[in-house]
Protein backbone atom coordinates (compact mmCIF):
# COMPACT_ATOMS: atom_id res chain seq x y z
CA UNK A 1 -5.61 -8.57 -20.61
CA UNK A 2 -9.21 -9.00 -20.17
CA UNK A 3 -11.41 -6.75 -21.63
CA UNK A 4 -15.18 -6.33 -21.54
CA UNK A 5 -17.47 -4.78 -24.20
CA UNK A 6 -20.22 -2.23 -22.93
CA UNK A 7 -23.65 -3.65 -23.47
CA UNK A 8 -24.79 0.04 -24.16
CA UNK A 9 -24.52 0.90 -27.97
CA UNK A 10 -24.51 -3.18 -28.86
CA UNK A 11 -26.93 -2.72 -31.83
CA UNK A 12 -25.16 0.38 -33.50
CA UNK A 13 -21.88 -1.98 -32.90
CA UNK A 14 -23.68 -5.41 -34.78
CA UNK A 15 -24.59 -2.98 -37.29
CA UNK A 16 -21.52 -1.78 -38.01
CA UNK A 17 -19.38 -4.85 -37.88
CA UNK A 18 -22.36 -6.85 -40.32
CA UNK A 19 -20.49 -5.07 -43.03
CA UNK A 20 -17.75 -2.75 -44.36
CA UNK A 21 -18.36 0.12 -42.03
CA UNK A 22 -19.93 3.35 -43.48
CA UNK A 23 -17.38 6.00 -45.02
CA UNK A 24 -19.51 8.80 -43.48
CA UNK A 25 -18.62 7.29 -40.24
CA UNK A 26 -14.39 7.70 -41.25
CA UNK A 27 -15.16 11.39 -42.33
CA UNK A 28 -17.55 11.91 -38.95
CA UNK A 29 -14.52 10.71 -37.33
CA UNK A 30 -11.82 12.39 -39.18
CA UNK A 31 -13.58 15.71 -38.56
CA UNK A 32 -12.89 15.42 -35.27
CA UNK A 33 -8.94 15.56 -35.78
CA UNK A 34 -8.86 18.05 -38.64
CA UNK A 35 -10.62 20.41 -36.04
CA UNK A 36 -8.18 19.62 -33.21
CA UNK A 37 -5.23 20.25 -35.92
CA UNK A 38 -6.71 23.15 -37.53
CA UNK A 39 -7.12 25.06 -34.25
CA UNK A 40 -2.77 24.77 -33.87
CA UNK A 41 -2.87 26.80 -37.14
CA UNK A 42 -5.69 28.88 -37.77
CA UNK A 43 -4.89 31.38 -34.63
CA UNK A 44 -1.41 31.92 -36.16
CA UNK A 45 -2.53 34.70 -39.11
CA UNK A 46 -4.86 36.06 -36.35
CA UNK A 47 -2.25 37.21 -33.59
CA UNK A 48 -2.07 40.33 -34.84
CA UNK A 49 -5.44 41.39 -34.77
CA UNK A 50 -5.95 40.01 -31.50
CA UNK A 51 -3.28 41.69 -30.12
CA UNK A 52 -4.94 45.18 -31.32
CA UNK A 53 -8.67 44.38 -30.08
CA UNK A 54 -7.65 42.91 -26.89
CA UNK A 55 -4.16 45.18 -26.15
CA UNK A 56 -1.53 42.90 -25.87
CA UNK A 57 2.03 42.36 -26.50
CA UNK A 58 4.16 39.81 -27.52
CA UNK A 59 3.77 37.83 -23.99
CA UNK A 60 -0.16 37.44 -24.74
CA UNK A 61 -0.27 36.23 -27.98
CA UNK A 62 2.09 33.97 -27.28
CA UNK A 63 -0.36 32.73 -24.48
CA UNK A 64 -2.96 32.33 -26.86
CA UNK A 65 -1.11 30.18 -28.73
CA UNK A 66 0.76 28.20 -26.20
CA UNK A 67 -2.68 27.83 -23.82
CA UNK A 68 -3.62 25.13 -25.97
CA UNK A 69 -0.77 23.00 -26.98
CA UNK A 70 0.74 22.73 -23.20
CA UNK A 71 -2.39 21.04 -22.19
CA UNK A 72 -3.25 19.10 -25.64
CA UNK A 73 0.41 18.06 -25.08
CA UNK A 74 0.32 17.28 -20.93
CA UNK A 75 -2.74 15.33 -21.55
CA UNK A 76 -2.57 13.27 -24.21
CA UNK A 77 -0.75 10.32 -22.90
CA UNK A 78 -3.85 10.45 -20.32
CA UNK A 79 -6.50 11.01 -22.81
CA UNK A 80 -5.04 7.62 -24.51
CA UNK A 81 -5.72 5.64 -21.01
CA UNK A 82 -9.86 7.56 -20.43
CA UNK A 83 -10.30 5.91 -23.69
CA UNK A 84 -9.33 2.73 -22.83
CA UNK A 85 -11.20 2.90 -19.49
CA UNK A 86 -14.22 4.46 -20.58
CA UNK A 87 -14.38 3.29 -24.57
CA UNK A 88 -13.56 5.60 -27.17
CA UNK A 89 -16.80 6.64 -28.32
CA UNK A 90 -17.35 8.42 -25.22
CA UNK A 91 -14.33 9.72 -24.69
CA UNK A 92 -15.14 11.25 -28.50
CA UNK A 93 -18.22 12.52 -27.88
CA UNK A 94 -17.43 14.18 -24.63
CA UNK A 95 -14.72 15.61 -26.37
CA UNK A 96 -16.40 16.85 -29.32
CA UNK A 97 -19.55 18.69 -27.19
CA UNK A 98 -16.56 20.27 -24.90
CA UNK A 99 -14.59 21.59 -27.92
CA UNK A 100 -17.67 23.02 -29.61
CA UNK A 101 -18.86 24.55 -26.79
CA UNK A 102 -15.58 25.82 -25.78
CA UNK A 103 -15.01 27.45 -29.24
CA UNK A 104 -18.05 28.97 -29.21
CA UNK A 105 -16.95 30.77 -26.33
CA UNK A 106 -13.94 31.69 -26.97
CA UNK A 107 -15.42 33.64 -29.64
CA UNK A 108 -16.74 35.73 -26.75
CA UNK A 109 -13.88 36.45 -24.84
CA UNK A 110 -12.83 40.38 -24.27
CA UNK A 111 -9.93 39.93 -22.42
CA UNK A 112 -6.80 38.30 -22.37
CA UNK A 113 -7.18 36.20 -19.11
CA UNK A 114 -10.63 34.80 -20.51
CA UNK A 115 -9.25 33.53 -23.81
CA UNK A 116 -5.82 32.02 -22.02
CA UNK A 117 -8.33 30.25 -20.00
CA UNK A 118 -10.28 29.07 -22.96
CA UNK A 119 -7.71 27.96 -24.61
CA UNK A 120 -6.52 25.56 -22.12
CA UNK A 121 -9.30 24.54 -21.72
CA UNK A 122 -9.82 23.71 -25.44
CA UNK A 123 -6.75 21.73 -25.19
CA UNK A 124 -7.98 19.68 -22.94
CA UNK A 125 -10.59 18.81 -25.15
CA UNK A 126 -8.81 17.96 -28.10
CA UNK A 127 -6.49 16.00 -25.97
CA UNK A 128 -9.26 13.38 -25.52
CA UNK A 129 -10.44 14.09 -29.26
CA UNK A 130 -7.19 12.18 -30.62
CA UNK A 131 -6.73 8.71 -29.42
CA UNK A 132 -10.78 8.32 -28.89
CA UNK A 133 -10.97 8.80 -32.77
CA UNK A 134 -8.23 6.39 -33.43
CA UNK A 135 -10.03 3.89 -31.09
CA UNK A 136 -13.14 4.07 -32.56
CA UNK A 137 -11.49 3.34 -35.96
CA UNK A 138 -9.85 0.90 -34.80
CA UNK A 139 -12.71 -0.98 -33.32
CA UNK A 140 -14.94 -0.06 -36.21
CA UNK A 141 -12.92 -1.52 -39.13
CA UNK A 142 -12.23 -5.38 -37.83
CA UNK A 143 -10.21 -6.17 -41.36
CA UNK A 144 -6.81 -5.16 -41.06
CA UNK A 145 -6.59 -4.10 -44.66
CA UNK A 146 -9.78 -1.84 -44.26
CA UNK A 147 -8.66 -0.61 -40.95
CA UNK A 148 -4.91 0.58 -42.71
CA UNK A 149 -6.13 1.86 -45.34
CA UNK A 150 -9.32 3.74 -42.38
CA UNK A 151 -6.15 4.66 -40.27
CA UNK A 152 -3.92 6.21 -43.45
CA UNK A 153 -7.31 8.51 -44.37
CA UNK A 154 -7.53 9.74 -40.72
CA UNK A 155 -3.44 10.44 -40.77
CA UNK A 156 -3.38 11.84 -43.96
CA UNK A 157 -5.81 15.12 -42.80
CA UNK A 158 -2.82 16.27 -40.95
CA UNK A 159 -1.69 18.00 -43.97
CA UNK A 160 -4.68 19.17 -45.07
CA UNK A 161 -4.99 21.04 -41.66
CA UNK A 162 -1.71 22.27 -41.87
CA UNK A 163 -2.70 23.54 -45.45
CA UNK A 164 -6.11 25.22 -44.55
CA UNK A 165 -5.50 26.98 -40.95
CA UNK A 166 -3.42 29.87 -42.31
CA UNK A 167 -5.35 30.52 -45.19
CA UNK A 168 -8.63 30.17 -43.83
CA UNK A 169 -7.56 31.87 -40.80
CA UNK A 170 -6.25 34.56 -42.83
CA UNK A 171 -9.71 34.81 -44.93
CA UNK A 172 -11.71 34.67 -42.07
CA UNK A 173 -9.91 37.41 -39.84
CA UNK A 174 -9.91 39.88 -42.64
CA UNK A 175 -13.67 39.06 -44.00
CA UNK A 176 -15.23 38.91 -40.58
CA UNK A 177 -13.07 39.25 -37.84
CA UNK A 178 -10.70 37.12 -35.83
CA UNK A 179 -13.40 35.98 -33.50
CA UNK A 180 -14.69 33.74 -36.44
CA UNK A 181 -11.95 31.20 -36.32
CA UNK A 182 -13.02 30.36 -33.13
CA UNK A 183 -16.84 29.90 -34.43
CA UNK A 184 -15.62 28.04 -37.50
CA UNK A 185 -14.84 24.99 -34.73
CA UNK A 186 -18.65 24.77 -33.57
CA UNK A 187 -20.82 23.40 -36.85
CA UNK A 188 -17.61 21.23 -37.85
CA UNK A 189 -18.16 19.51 -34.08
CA UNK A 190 -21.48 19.34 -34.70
CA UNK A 191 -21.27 17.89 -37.81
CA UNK A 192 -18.89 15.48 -36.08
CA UNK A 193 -21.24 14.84 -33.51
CA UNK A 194 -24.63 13.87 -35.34
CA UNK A 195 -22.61 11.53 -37.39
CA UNK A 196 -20.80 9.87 -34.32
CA UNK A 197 -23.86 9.08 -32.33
CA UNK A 198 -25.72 8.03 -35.41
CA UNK A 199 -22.94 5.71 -36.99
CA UNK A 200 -19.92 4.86 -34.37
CA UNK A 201 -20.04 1.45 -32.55
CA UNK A 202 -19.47 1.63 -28.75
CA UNK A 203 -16.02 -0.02 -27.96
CA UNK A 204 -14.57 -2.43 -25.55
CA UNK A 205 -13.57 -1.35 -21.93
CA UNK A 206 -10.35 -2.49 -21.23
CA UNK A 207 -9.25 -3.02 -17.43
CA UNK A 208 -6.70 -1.11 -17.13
CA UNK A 209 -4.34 0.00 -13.46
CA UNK A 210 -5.31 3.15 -11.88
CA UNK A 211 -4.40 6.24 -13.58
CA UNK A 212 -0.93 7.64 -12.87
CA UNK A 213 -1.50 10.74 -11.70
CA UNK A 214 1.45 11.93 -9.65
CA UNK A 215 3.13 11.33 -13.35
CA UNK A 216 0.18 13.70 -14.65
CA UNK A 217 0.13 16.20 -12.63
CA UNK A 218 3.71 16.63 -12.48
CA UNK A 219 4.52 16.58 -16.25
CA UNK A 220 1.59 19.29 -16.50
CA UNK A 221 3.14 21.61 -14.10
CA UNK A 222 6.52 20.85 -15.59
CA UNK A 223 5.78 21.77 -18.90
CA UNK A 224 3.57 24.91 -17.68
CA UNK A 225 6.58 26.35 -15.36
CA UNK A 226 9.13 26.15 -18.14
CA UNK A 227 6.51 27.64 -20.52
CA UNK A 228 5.98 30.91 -17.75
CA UNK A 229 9.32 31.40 -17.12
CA UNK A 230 10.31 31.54 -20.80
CA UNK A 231 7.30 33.58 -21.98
CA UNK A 232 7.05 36.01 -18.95
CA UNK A 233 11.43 36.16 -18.40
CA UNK A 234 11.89 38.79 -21.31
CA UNK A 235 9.06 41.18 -20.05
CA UNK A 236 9.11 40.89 -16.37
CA UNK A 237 12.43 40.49 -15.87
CA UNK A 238 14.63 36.72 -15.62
CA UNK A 239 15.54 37.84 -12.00
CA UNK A 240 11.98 39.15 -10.63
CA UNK A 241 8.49 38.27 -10.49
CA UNK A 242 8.17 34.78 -10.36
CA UNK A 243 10.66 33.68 -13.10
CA UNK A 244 13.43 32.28 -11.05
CA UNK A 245 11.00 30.31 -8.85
CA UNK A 246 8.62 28.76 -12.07
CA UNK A 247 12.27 27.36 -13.56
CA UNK A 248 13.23 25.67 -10.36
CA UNK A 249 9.46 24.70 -10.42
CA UNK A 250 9.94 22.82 -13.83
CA UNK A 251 13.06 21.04 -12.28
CA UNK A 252 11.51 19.69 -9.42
CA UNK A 253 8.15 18.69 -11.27
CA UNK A 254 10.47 16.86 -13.64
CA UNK A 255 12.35 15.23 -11.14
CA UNK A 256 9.61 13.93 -9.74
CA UNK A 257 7.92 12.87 -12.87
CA UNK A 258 10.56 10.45 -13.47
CA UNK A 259 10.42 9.24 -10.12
CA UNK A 260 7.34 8.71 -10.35
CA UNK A 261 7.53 7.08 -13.56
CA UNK A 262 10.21 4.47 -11.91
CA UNK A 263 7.91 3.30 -9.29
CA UNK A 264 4.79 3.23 -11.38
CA UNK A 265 5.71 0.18 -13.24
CA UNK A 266 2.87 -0.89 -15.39
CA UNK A 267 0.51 1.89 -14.47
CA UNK A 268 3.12 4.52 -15.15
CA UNK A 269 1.76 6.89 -17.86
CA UNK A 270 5.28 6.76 -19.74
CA UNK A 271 7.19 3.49 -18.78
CA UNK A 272 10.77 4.70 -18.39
CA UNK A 273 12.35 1.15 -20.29
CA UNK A 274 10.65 2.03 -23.23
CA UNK A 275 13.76 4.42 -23.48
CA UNK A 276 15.96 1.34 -23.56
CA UNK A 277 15.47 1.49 -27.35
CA UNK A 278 17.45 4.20 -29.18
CA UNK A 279 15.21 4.17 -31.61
CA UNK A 280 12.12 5.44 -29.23
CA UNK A 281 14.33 8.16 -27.35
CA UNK A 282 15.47 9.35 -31.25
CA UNK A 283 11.50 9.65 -32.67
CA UNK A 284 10.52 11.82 -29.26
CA UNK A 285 13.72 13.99 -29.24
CA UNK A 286 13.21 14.44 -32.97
CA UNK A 287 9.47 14.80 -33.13
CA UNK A 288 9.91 17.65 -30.64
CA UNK A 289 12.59 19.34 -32.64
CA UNK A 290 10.07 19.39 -35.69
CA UNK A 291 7.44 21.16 -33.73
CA UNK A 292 9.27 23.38 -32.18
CA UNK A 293 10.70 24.23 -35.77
CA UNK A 294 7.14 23.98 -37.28
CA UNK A 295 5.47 26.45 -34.92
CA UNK A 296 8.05 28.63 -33.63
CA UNK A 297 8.08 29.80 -37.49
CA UNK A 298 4.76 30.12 -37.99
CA UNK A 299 4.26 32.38 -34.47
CA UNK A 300 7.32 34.74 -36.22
CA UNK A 301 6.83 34.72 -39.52
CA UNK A 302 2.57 35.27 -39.10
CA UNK A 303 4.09 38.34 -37.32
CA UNK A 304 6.66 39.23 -39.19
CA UNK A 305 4.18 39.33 -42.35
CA UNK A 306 1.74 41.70 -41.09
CA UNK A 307 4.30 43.71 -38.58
CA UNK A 308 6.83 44.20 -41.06
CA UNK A 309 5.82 43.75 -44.35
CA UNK A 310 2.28 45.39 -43.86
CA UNK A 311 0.56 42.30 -45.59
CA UNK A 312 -3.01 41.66 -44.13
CA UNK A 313 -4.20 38.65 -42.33
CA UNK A 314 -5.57 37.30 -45.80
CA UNK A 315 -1.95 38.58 -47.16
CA UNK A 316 -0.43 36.23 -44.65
CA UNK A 317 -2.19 33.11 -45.31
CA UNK A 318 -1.57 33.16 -48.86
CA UNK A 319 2.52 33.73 -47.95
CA UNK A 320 2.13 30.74 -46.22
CA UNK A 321 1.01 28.06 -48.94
CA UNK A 322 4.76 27.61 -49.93
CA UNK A 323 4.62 25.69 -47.22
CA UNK A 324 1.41 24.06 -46.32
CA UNK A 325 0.90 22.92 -49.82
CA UNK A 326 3.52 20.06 -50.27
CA UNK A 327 2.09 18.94 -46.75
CA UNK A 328 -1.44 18.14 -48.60
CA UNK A 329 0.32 16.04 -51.17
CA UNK A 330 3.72 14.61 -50.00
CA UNK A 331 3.07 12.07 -46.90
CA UNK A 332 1.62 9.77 -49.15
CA UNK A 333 4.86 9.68 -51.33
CA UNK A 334 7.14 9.90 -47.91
CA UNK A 335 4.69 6.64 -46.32
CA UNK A 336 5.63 4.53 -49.88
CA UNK A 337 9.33 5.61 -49.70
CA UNK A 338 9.28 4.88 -46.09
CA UNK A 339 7.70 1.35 -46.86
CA UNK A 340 11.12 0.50 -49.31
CA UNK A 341 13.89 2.05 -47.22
CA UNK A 342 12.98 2.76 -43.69
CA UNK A 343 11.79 5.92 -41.84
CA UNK A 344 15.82 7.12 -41.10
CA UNK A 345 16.69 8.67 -44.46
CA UNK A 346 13.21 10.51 -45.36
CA UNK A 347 13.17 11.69 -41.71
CA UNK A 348 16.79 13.16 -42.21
CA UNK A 349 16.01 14.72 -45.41
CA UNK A 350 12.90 16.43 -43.94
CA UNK A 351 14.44 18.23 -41.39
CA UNK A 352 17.81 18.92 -43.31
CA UNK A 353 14.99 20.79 -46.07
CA UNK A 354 13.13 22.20 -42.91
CA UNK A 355 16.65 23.70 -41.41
CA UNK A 356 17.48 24.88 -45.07
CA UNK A 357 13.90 26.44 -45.32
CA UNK A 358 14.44 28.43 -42.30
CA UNK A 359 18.26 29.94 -42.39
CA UNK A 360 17.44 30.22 -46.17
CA UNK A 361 15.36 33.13 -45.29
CA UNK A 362 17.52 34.36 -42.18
CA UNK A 363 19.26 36.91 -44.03
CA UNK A 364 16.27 38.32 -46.33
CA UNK A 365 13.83 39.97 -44.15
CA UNK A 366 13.14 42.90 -46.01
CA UNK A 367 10.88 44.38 -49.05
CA UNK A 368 13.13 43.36 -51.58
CA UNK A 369 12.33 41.10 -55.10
CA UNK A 370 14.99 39.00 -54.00
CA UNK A 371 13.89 38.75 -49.95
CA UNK A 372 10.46 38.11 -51.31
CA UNK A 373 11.64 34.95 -53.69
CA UNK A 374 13.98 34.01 -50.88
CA UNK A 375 10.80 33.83 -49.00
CA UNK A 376 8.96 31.72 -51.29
CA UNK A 377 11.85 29.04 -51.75
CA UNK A 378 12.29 28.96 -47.93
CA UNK A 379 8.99 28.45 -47.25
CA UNK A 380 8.55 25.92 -50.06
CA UNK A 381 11.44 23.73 -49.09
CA UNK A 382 10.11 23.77 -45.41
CA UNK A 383 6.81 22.68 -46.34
CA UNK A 384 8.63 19.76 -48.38
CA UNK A 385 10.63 18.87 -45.13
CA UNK A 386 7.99 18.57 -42.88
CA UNK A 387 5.97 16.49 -45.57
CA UNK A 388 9.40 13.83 -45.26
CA UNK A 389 10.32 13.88 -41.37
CA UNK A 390 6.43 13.82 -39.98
CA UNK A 391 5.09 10.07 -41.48
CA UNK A 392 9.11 9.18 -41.26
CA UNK A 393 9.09 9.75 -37.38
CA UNK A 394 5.50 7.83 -36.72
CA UNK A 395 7.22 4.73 -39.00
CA UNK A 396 10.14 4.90 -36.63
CA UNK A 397 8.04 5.22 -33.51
CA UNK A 398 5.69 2.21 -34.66
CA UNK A 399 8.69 0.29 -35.55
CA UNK A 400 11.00 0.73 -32.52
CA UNK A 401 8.53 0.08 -29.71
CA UNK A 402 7.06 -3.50 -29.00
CA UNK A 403 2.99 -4.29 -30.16
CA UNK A 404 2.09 -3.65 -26.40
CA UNK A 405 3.17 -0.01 -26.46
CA UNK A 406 1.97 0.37 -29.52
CA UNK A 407 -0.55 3.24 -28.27
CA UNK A 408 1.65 4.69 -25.61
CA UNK A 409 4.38 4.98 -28.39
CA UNK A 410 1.95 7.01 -30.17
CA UNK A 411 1.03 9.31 -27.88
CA UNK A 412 4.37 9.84 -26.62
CA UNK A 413 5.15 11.09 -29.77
CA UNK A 414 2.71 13.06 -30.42
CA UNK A 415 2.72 14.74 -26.46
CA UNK A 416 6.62 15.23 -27.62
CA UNK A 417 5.71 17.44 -30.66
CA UNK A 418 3.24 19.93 -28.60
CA UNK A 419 5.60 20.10 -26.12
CA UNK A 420 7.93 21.29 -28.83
CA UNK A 421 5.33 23.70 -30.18
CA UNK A 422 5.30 24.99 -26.94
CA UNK A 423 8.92 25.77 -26.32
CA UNK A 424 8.89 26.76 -30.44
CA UNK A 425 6.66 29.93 -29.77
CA UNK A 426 8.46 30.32 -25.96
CA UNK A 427 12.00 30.35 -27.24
CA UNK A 428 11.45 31.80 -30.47
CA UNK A 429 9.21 34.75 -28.51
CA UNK A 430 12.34 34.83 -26.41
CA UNK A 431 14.58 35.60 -29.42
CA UNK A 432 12.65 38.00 -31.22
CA UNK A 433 12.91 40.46 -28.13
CA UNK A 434 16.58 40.74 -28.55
CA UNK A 435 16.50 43.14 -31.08
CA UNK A 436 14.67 46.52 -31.17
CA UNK A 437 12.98 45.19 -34.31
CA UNK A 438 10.49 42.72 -35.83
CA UNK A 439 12.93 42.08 -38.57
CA UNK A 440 16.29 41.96 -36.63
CA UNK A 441 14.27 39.42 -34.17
CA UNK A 442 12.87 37.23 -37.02
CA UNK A 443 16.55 37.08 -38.38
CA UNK A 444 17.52 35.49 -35.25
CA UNK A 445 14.63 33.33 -34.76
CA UNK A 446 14.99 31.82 -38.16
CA UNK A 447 18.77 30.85 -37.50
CA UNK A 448 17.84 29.15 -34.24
CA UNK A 449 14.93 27.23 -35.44
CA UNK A 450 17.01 26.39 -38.52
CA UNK A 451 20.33 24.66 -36.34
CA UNK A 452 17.20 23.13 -34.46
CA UNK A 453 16.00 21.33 -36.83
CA UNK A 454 19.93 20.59 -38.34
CA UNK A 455 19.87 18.78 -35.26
CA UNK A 456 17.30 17.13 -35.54
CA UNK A 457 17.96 15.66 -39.10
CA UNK A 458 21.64 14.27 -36.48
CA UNK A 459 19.27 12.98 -34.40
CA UNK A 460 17.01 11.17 -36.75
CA UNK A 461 19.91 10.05 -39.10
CA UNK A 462 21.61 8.55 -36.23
CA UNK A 463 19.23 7.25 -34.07
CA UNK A 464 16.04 5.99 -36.21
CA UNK A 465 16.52 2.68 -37.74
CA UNK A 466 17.24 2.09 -41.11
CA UNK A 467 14.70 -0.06 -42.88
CA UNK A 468 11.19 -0.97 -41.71
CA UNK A 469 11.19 -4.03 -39.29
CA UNK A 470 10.14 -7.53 -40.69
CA UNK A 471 6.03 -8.06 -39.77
CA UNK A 472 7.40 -11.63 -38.51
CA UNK A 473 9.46 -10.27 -35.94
């Protein structure tokens, strides 16, 4: 496929491909993703307070956290072709003003409406923040050792994200105020920024088919009607206002997505053959299952914390580092195991740990030594899981997809986790008004994202392939 480099920019490219590109540039770059991944995380300790400044229930913070992945996750697979069209370095850039900016104003909101609003907005902007970065990286580091090794750094902050929203969330809320984790977004963009137009080399164009946008549009309103009628069913009623009509909604939008899909052929945003390979439909069914493991427990147990155990936002955080803390550490064990015997077992192990983690604690939601340790081991043998079945499922993506759907593989993956963080905190929310208490609820929601994620360890250990494909073939 023909491709054509901008002429714009052609000196800061030279410069960096006359030698081994800067490591500023990598960490300019990787800033970029930490802040789209810390921003899943660091709102979770700070529903609570949210809910008290701004009066809302369960239905609103559940908006606040869903506003951003159902757009991050809708608009990835389109973020991936912008970059293409447009070159990755401005696709960053615009990205990284519009998050900034964003953040900064969500910091301002004083209603519920205005923050929703932000914070689809904001995913938006961290939708085109993703594959841009990769792209740059990728066109930055011409060796293919240096760009690996480039490509593992930039991966590997997806722990350390994991690891530091709670906590700094949790640090942040209590010291200043929950507005602040919002704020904390706008010098890490700039940051970003200054060291992006300074250092990054402008990328190819490629010429790529017209964007598929009946696809777009209708996975967007898809995902967004199953979201509302999950979210809004337990309050307003599953027979009345609206819910009915936004599930049949999310039928027909995904009928017609797949239509679409069909007739696109090569412009279609998610080529329906790539399904022909078990191993692709077994990484996006199981990389949704993780998510919607992952942050459907940290939406009810951040709650659950401060509701019913009285701990404080900073309280919270710490609870949490049972689990983000093997997440900092463990992918780069899980990508050398991976390397020996294939993405299958690790990935089955993870979530077998993660479903473990979660009915561990089912029964133990009270004050109790014992509910307290049961807590602890949970949490620590969830954090362990995710650490296996996360770098285990991108393995089995890479390797089940051919080189030319390399990058939609990728982004199919990851637009199948948000969407499972979305229906996580939906479903989950859904569950924890069954019971006239926070603790009864979380007892429920803990068993259902636990035989989620059982299934997904079925899933992974019987669809994901079993040792890395040969380079050669």
């Amino acid at each position: 496929m023909a491709t054509q480099a901008e002429p714009q920019g052609a000196s800061v490219a030279d410069a960096a491909r006359s030698g081994k590109p800067s490591r500023t540039l990598l960490i300019g770059l990787s800033l970029g993703y930490f802040m789209v991944l810390l921003d899943m995380t660091i709102v979770s300790v700070a529903l609570p307070a949210i809910a008290r400044d701004l009066h809302v229930g369960l239905s609103g913070l559940q908006w606040v956290t869903n506003g951003y992945t159902i757009t991050f996750a809708a608009l990835l697979l389109t973020a991936g072709w912008l970059s293409d069209r447009y070159g990755g370095r401005r696709i960053f850039l615009w990205g990284l003003v519009a998050f900034g900016v964003l953040s900064g104003v969500s910091a301002a909101a004083t209603t519920l409406d205005a923050l929703v609003v932000l914070r689809l907005a904001l995913g938006v902007a961290g939708a085109l923040l993703l594959p841009a970065s990769l792209a740059v990286i990728t066109n930055a580091y011409t060796d293919p050792a240096e760009r690996a090794r480039a490509v593992g750094s930039w991966a590997a902050i997806t722990g350390a994200a994991l690891a530091a929203g709670p906590l700094v969330g949790g640090v942040l809320t209590d010291t200043v105020g929950w507005r602040t984790i919002f704020l904390i977004n706008v010098p890490l963009a700039l940051v970003s920024l200054v060291i992006t137009v300074r250092l990054a080399p402008e990328t190819a164009r490629k010429q790529r088919s017209g964007l598929d946008l009946t696809g777009q549009l209708s996975g967007v309103l898809a995902l967004a009607a199953l979201v509302y009628a999950l979210i809004e069913g337990p309050e307003k009623g599953w027979s009345g206002a609206g819910v009915p009509a936004a599930f049949a909604m999310a039928v027909v939008a995904a009928v017609v997505f797949v239509v679409a899909e069909r007739r696109a052929g090569d412009a279609a945003m998610l080529p329906l053959r790539m399904f022909r390979s078990r191993g692709f439909s077994a990484a996006l069914a199981s990389g949704l299952l993780a998510n919607f493991g992952l942050s459907g427990l940290l939406f009810v147990l951040s709650l659950f914390f401060q509701d019913s155990r009285g701990y404080s936002s900073f309280s919270a955080g710490l609870a949490f580092l049972p689990l983000t803390l093997p997440t900092a550490f463990n992918p780069i064990f899980t990508g050398r195991l991976v390397g020996r015997i294939g993405p299958r077992r690790p990935a089955t192990i993870g979530f077998v740990l993660m479903g473990a983690g979660a009915l561990l604690q089912a029964p133990f939601t009270g004050n109790s030594t014992g509910a307290l340790v049961a807590t602890v081991v949970g949490l620590l043998a969830f954090g362990f899981g995710v650490s296996f079945a996360l770098p285990a499922l991108v393995a089995g993506m890479a390797g089940s997809v051919p080189a030319e759907f390399a990058g939609i593989g990728a982004g199919a993956l990851n637009s199948a986790r948000q969407v499972g963080a979305s229906l996580g905190v939906a479903v989950l929310g859904v569950v924890l008004n069954l019971t006239s208490s926070n603790a009864g609820g979380t007892r429920w929601a803990l068993v259902v994202g636990g035989l989620a994620l059982l299934l997904g360890a079925v899933i992974a250990g019987t669809g994901l392939r079993g040792r890395t494909p040969s380079p050669a073939r």
